[in-house]
Protein backbone atom coordinates (compact mmCIF):
# COMPACT_ATOMS: atom_id res chain seq x y z
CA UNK A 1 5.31 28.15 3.72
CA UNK A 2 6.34 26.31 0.91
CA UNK A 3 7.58 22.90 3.17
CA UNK A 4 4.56 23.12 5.15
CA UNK A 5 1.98 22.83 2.59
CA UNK A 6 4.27 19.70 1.17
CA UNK A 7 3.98 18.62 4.54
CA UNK A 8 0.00 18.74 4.41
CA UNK A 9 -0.32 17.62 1.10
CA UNK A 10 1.96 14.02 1.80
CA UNK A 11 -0.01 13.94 5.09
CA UNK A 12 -3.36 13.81 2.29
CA UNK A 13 -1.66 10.89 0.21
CA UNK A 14 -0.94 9.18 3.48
CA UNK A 15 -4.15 9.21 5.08
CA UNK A 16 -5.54 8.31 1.16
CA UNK A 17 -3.29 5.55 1.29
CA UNK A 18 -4.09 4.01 4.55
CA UNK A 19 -7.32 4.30 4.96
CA UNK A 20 -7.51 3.00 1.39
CA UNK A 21 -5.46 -0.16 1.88
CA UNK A 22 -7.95 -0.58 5.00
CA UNK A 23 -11.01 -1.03 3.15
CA UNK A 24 -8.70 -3.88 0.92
CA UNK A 25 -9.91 -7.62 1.70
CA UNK A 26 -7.51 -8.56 4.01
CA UNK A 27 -5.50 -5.87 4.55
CA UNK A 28 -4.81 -3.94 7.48
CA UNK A 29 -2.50 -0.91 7.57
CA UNK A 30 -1.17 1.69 10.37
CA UNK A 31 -0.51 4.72 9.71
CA UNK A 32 3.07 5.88 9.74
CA UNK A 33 4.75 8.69 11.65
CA UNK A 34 7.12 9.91 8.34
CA UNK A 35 8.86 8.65 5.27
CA UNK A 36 6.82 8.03 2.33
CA UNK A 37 5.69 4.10 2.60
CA UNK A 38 3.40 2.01 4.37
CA UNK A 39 3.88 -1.48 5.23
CA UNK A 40 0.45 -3.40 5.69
CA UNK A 41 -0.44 -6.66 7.21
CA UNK A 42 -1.60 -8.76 4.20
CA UNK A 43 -1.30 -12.35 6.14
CA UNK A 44 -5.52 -12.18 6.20
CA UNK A 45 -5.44 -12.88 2.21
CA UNK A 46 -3.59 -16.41 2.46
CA UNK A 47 -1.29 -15.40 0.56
CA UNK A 48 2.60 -15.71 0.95
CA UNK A 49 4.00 -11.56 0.51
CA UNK A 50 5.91 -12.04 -2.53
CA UNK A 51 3.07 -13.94 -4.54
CA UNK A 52 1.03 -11.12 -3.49
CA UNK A 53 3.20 -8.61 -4.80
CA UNK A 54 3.67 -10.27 -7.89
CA UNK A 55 -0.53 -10.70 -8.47
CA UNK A 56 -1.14 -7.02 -7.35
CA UNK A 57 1.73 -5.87 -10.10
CA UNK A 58 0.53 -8.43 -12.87
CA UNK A 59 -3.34 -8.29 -12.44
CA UNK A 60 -3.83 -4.73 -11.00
CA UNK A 61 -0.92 -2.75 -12.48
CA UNK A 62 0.53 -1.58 -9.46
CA UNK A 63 3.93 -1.74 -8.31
CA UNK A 64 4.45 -2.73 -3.95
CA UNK A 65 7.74 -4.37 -2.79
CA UNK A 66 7.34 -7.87 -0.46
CA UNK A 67 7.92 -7.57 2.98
CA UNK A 68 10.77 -10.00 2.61
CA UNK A 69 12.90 -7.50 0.63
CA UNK A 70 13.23 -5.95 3.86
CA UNK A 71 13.84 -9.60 5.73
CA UNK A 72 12.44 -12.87 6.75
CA UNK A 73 10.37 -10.70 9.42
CA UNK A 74 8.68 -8.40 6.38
CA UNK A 75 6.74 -11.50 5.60
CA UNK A 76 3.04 -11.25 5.60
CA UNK A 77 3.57 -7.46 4.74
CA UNK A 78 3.85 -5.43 1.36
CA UNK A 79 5.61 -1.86 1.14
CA UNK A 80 3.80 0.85 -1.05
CA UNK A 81 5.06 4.34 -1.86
CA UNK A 82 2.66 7.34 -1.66
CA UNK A 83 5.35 9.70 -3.20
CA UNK A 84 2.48 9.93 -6.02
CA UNK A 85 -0.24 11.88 -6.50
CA UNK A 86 -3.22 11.65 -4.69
CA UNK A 87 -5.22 10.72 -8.31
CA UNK A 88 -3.00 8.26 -8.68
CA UNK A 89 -2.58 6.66 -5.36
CA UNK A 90 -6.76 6.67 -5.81
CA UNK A 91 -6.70 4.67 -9.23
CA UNK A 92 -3.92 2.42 -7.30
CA UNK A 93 -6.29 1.47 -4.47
CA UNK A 94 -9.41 1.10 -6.86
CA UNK A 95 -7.38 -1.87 -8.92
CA UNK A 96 -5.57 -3.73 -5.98
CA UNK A 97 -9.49 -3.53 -4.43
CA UNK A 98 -10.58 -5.00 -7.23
CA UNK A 99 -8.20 -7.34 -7.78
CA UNK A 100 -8.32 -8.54 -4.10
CA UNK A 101 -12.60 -9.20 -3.96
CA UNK A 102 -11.52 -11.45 -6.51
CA UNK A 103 -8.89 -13.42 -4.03
């Protein structure tokens, strides 16, 4: 009982997260089959992945890994965990929204 309602609750901060990151200016995000990240397109902004990080971390206060920690292919991509809680992951997507309508 106990793994299953985990199971339902980080299927909540997934679909939060996604769907989220979708409404973001030039993001667009699928929606993964398990671990705890998503990896969305961000090439729509103009912006290189690691610049992008950097802006969302220094201007928005939230933490996202390039792409190209994870190779030269990762570029035009950002990783964020949802092992957080949903109020969290919501204040997360309100400032990087923000932050992007003013890209």
């Amino acid at each position: 009982d106990e793994v299953e309602k985990m199971v339902e609750i980080f299927k909540a901060r997934r679909d939060a997260i996604v769907d989220g990151l979708n409404t973001v200016k030039g993001f667009s995000c699928l929606r993964p089959k398990g671990a705890f990240y998503v990896f969305p397109n961000i090439t729509k902004t103009g912006l290189k992945s690691q610049e992008l990080a950097d802006r969302i971390l220094n201007d928005a206060g939230v933490a996202c890994l390039s792409g190209t920690c994870f190779g030269k292919f990762g570029e035009g991509y950002l990783r964020f965990s949802y092992a957080n809680s949903l109020e969290n992951i919501e204040e997360a997507l309100g400032r990087i929204r923000e932050m992007a309508d003013k890209l």
